[in-house]
PDB file of N, CA and C in Angstrom:
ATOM      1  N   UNK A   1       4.288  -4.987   1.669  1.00  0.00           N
ATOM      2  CA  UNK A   1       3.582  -4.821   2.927  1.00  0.00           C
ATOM      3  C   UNK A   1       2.998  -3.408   3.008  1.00  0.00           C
ATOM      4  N   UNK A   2       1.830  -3.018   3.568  1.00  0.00           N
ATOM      5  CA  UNK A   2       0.854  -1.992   3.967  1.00  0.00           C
ATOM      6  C   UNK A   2       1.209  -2.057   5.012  1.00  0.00           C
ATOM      7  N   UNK A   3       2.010  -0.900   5.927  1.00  0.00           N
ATOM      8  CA  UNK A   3       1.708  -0.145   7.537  1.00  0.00           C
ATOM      9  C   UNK A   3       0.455   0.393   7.726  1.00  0.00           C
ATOM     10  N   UNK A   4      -0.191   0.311   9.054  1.00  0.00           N
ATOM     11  CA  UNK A   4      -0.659   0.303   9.119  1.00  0.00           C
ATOM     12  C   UNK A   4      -0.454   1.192  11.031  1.00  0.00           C
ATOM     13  N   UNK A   5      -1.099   2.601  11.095  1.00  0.00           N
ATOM     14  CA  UNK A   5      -0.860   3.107  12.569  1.00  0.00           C
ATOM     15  C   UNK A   5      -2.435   3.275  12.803  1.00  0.00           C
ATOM     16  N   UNK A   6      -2.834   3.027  14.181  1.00  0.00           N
ATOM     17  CA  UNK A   6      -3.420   3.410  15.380  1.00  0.00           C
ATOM     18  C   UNK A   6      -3.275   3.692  16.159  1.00  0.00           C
ATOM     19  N   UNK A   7      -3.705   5.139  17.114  1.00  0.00           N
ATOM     20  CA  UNK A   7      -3.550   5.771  18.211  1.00  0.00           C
ATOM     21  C   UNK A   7      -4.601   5.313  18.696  1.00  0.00           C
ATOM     22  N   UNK A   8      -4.289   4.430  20.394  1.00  0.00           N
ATOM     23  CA  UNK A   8      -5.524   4.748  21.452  1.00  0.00           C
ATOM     24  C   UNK A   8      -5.320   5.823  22.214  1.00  0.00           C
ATOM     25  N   UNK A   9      -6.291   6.431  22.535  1.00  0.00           N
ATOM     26  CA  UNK A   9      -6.445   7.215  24.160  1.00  0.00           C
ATOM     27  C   UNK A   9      -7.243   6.822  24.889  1.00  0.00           C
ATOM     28  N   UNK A  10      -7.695   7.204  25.794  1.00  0.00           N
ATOM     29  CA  UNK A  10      -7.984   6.321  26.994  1.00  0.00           C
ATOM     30  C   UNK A  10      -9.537   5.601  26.810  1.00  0.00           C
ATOM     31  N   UNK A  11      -9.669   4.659  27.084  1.00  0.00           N
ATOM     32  CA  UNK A  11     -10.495   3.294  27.109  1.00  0.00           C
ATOM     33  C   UNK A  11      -9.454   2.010  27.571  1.00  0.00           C
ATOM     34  N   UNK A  12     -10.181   1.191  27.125  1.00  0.00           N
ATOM     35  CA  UNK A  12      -9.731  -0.313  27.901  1.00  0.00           C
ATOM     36  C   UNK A  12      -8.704  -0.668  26.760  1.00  0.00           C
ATOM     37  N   UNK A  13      -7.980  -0.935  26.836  1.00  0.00           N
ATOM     38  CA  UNK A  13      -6.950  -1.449  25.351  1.00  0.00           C
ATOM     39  C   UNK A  13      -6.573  -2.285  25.533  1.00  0.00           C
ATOM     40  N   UNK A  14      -7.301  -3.737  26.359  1.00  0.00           N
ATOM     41  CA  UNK A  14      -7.596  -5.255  26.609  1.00  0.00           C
ATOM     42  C   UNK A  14      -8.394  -5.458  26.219  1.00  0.00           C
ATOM     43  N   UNK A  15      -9.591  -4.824  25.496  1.00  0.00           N
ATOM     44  CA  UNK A  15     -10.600  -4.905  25.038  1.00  0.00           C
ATOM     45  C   UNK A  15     -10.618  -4.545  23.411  1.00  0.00           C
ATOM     46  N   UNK A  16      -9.951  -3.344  23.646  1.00  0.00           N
ATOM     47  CA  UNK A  16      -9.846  -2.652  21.734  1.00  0.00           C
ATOM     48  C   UNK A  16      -8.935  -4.080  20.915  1.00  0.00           C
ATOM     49  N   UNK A  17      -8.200  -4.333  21.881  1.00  0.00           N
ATOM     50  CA  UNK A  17      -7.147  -5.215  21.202  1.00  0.00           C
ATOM     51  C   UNK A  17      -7.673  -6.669  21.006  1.00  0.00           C
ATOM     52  N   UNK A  18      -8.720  -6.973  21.984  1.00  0.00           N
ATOM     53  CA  UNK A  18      -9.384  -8.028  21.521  1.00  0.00           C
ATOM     54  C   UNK A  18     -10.217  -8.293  20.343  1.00  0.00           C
ATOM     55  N   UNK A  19     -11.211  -7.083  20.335  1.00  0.00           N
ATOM     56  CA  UNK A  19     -11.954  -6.223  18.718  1.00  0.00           C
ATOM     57  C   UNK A  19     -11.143  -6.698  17.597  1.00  0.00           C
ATOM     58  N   UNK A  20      -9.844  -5.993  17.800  1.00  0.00           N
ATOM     59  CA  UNK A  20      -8.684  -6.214  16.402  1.00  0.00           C
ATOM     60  C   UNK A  20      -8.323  -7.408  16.398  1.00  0.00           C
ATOM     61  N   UNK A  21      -8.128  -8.495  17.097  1.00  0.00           N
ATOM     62  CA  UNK A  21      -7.471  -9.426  17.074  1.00  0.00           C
ATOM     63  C   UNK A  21      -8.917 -10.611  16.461  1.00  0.00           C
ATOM     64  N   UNK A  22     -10.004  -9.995  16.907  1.00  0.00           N
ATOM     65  CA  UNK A  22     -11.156 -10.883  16.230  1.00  0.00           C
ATOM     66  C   UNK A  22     -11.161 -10.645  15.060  1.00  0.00           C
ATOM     67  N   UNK A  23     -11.288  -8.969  14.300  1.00  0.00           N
ATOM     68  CA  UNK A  23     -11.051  -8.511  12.918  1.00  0.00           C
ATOM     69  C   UNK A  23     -10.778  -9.353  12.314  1.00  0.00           C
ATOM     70  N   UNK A  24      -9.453  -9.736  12.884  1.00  0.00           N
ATOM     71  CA  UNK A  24      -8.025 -10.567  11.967  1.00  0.00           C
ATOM     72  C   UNK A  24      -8.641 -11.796  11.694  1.00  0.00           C
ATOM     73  N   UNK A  25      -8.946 -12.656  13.034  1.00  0.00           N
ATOM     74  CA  UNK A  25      -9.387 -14.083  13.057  1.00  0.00           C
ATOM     75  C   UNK A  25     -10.710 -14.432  12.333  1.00  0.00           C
ATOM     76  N   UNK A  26     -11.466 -13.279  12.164  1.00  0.00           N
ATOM     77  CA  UNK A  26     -12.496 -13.638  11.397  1.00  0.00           C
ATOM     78  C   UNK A  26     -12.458 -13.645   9.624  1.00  0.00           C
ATOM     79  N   UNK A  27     -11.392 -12.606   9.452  1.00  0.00           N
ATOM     80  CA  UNK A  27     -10.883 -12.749   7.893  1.00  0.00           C
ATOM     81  C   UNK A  27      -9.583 -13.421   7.925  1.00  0.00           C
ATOM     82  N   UNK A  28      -9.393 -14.302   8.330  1.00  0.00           N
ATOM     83  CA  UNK A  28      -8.097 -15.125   7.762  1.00  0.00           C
ATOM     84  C   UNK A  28      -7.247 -14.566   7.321  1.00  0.00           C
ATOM     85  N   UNK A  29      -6.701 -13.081   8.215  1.00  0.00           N
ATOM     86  CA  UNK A  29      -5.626 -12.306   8.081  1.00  0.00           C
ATOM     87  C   UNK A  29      -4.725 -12.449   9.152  1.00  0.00           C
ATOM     88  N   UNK A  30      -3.260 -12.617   8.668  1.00  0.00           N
ATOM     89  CA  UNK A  30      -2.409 -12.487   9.695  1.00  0.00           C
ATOM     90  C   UNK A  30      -1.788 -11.121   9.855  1.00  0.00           C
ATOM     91  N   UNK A  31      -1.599 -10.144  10.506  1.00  0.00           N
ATOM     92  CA  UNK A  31      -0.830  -8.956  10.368  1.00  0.00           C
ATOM     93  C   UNK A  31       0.327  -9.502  10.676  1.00  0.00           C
ATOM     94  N   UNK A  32       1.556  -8.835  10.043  1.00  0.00           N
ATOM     95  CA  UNK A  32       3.376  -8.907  10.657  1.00  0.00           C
ATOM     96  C   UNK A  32       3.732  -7.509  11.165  1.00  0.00           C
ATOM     97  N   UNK A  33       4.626  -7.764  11.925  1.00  0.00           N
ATOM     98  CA  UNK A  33       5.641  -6.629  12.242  1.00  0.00           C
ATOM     99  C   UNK A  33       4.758  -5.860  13.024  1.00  0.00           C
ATOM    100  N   UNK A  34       4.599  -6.454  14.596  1.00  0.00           N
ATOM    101  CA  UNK A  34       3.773  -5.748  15.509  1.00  0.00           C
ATOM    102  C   UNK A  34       4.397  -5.244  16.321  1.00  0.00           C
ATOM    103  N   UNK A  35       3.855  -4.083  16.420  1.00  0.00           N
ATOM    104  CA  UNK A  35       4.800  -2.859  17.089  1.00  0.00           C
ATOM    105  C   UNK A  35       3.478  -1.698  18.190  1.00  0.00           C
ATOM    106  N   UNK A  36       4.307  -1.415  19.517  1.00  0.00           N
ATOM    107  CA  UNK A  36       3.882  -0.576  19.886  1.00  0.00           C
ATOM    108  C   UNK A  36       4.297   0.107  20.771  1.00  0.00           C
ATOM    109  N   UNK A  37       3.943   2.135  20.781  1.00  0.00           N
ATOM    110  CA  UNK A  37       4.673   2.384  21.409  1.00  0.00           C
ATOM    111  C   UNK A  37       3.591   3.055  22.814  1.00  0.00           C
ATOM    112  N   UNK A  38       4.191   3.485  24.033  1.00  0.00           N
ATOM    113  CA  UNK A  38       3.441   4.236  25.220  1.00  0.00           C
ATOM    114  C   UNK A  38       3.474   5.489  25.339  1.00  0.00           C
ATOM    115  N   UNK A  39       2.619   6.758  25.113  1.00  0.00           N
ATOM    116  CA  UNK A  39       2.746   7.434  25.735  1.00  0.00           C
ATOM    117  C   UNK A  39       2.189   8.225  26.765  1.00  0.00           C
ATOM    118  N   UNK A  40       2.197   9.453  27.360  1.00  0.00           N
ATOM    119  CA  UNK A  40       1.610   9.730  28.199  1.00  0.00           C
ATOM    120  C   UNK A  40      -0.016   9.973  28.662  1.00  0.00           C
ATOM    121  N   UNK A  41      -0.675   9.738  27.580  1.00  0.00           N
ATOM    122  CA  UNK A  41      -1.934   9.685  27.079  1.00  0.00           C
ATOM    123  C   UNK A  41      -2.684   8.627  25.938  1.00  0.00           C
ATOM    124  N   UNK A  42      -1.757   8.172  25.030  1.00  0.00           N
ATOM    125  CA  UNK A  42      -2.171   7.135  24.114  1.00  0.00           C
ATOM    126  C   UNK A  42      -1.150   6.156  24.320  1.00  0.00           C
ATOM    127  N   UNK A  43      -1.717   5.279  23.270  1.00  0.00           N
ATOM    128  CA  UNK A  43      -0.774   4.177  22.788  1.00  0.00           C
ATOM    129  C   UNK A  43      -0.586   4.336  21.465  1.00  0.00           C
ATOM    130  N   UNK A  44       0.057   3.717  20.448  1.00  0.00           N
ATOM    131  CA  UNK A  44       0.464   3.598  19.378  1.00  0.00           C
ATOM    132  C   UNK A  44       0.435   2.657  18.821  1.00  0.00           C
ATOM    133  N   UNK A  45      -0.194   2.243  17.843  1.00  0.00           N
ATOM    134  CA  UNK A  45      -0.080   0.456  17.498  1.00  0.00           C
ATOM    135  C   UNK A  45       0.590   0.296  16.355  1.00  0.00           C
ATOM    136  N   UNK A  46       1.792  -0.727  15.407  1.00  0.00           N
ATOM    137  CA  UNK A  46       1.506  -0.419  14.259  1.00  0.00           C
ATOM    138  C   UNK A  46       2.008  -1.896  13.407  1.00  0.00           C
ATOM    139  N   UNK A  47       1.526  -2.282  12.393  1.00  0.00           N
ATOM    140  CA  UNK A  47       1.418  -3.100  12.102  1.00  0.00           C
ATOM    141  C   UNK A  47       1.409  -3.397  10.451  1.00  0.00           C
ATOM    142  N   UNK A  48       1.856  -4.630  10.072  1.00  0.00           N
ATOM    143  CA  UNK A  48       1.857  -4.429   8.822  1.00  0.00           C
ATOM    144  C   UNK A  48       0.835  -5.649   8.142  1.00  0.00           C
ATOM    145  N   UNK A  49      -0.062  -5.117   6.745  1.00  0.00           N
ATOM    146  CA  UNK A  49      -0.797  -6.457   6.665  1.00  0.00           C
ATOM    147  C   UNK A  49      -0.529  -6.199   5.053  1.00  0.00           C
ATOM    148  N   UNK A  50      -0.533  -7.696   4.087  1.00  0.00           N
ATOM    149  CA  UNK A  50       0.337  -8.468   2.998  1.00  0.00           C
ATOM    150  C   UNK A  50      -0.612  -7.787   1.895  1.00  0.00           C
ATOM    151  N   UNK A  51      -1.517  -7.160   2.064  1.00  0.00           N
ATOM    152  CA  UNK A  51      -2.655  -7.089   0.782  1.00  0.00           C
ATOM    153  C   UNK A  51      -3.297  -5.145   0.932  1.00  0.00           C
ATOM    154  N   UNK A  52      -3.430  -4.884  -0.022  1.00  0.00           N
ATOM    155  CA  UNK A  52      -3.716  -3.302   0.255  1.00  0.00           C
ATOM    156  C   UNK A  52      -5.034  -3.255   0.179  1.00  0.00           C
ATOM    157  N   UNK A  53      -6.253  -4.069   0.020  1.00  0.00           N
ATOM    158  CA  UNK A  53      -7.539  -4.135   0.345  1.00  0.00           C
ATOM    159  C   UNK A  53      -7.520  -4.663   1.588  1.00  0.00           C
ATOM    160  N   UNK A  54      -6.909  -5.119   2.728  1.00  0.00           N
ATOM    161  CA  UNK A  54      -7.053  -5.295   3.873  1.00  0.00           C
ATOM    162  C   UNK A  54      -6.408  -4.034   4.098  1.00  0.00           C
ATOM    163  N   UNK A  55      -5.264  -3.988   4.063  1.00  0.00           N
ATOM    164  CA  UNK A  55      -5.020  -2.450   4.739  1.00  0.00           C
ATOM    165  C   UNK A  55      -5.938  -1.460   4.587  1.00  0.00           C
ATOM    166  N   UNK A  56      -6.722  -1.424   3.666  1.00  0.00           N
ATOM    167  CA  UNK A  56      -8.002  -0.096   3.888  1.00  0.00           C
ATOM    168  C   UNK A  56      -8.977  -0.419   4.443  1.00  0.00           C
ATOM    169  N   UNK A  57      -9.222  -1.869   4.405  1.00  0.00           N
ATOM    170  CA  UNK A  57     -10.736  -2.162   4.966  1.00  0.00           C
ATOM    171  C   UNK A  57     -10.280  -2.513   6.959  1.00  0.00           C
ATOM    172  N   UNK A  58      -9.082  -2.308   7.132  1.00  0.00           N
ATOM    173  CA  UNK A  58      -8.692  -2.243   8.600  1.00  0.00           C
ATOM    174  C   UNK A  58      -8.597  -1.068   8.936  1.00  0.00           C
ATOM    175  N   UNK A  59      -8.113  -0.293   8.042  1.00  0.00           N
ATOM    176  CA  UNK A  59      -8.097   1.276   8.712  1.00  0.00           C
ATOM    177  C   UNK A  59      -9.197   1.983   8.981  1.00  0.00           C
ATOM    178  N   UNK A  60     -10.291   1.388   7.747  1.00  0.00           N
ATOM    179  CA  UNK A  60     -11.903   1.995   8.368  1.00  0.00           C
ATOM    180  C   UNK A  60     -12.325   1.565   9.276  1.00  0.00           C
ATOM    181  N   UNK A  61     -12.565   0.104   9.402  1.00  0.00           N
ATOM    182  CA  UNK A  61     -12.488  -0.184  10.530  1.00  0.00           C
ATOM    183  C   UNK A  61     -12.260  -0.300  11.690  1.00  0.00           C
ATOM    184  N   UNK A  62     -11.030   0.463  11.889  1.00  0.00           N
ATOM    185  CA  UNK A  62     -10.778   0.531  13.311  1.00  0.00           C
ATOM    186  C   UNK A  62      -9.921   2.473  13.364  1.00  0.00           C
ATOM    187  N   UNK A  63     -10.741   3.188  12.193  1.00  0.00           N
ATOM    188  CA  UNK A  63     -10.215   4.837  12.189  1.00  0.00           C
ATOM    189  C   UNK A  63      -8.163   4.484  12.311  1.00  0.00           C
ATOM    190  N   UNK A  64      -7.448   3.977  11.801  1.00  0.00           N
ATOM    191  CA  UNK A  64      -6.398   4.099  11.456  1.00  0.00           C
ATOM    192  C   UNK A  64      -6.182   4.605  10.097  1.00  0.00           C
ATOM    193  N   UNK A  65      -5.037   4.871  10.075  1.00  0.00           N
ATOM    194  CA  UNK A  65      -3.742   5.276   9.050  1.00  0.00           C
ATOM    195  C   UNK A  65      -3.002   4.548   8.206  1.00  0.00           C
ATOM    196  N   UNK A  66      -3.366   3.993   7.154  1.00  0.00           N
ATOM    197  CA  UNK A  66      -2.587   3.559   6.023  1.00  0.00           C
ATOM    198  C   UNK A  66      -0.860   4.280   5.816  1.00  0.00           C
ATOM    199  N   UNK A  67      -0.275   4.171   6.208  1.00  0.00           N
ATOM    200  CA  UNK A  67       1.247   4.470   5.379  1.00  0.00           C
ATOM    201  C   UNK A  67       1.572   4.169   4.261  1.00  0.00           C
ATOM    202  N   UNK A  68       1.849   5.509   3.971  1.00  0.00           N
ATOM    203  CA  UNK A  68       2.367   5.207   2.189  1.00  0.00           C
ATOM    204  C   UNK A  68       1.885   4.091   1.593  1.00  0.00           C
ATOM    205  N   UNK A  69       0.841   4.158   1.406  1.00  0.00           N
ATOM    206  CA  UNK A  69      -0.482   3.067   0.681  1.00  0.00           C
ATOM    207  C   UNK A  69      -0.373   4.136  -0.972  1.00  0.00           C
ATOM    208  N   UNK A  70       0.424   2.991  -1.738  1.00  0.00           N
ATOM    209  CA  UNK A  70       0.590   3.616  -3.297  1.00  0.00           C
ATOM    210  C   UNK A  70      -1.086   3.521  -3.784  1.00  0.00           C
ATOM    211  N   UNK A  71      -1.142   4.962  -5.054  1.00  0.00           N
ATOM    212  CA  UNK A  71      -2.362   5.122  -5.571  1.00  0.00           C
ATOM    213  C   UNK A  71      -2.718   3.968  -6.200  1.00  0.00           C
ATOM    214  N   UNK A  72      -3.753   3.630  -6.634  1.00  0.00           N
ATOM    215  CA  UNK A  72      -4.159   2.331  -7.177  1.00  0.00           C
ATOM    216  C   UNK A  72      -3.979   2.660  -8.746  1.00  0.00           C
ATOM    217  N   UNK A  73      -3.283   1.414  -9.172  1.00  0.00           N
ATOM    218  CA  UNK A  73      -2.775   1.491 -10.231  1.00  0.00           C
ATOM    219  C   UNK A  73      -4.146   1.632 -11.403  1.00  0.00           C
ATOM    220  N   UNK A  74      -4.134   2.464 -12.676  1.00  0.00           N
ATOM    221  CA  UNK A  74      -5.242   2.119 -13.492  1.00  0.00           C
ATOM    222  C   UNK A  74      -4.746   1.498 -15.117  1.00  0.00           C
ATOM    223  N   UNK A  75      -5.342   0.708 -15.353  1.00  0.00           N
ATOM    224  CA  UNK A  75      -4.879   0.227 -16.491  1.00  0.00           C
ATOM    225  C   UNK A  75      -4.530   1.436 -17.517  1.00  0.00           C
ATOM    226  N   UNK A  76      -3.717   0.934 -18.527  1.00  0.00           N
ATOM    227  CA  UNK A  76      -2.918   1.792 -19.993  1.00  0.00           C
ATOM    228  C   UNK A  76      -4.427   1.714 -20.896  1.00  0.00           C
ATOM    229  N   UNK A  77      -4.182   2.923 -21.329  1.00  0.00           N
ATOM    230  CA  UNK A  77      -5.477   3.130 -22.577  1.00  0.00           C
ATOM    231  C   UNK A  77      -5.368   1.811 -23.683  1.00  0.00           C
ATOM    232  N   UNK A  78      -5.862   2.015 -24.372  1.00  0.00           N
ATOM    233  CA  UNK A  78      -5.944   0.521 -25.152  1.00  0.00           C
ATOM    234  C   UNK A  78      -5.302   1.455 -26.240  1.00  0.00           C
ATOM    235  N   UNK A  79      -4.256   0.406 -26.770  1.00  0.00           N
ATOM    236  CA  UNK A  79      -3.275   0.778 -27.795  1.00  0.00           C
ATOM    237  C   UNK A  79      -3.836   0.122 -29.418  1.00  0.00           C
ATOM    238  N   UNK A  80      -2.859   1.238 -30.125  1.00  0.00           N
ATOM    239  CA  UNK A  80      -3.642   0.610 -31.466  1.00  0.00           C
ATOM    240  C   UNK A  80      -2.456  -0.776 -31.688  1.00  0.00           C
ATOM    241  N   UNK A  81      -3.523  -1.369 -32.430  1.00  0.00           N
ATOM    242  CA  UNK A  81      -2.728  -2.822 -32.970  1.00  0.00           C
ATOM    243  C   UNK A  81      -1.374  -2.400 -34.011  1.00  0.00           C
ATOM    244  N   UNK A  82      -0.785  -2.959 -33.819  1.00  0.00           N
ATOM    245  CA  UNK A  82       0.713  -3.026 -35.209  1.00  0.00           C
ATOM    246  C   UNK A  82       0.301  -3.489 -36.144  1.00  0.00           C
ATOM    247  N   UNK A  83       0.469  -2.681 -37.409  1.00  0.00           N
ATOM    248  CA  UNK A  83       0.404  -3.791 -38.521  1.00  0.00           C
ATOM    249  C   UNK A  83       1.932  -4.208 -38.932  1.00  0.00           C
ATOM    250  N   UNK A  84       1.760  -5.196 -40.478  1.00  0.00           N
ATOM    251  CA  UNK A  84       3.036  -5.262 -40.615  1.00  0.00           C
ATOM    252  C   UNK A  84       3.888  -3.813 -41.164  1.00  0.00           C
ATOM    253  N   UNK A  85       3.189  -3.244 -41.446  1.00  0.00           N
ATOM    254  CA  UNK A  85       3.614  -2.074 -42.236  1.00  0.00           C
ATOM    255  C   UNK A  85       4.475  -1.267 -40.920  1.00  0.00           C
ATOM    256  N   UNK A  86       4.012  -0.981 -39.741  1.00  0.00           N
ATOM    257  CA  UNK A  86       4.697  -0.431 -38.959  1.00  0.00           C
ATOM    258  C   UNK A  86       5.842  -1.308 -38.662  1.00  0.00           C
ATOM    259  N   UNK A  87       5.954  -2.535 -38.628  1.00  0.00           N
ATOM    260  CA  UNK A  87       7.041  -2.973 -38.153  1.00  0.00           C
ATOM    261  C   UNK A  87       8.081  -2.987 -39.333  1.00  0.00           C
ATOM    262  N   UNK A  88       7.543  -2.744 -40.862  1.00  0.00           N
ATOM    263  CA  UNK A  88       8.452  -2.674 -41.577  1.00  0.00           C
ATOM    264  C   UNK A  88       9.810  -0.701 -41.632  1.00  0.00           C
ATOM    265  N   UNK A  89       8.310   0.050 -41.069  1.00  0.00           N
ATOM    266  CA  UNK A  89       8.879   1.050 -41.288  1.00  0.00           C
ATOM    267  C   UNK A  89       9.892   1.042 -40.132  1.00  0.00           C
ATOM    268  N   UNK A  90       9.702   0.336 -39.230  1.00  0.00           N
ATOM    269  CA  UNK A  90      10.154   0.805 -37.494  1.00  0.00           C
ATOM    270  C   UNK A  90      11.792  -0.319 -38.062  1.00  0.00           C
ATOM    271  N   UNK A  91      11.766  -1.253 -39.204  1.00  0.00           N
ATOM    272  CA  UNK A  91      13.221  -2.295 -38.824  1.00  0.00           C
ATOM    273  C   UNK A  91      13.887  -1.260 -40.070  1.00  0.00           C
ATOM    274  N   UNK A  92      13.383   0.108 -40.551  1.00  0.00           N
ATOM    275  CA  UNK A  92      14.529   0.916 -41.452  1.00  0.00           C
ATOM    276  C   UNK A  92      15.078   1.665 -40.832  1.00  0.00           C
TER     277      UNK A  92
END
């Protein structure tokens, strides 16, 4: 799972939340683990979604925060082939 935080401050957040909730419904994403907290000026939203190309393409989308979103993995250099000769030297 990708966390996922947003801070509102003040606007309508019956409205922002409708925005996000279309996001979702229009890409056949479900977010889990919905969470939020109040404070004296914002809100806090936070949420978790199953795929780490949705978690980035939601955070631009709506200026949030990825959590600990691991670097993207890059493939291993291309290795040389074995011959038999190495595997003979490698079973002495």
């Amino acid at each position: 799972m990708y966390p996922i935080q947003l801070v509102f401050g003040e606007g309508n957040l019956a409205i922002r939340l409708g925005e996000i909730m279309e996001w979702f419904t229009r890409r056949g994403i479900e977010p889990r683990n919905i969470q939020y907290g109040m404070g004296a000026d914002h809100i806090r939203l936070r949420l978790d979604l199953a795929e780490a190309e949705d978690a980035r393409a939601f955070s631009e989308a709506f200026a949030g925060s990825v959590i600990d979103l691991p670097a993207p993995v890059r493939p291993a250099g291309r290795h040389r082939r074995r011959t038999r000769r190495d595997l003979d030297l490698a079973a002495d």
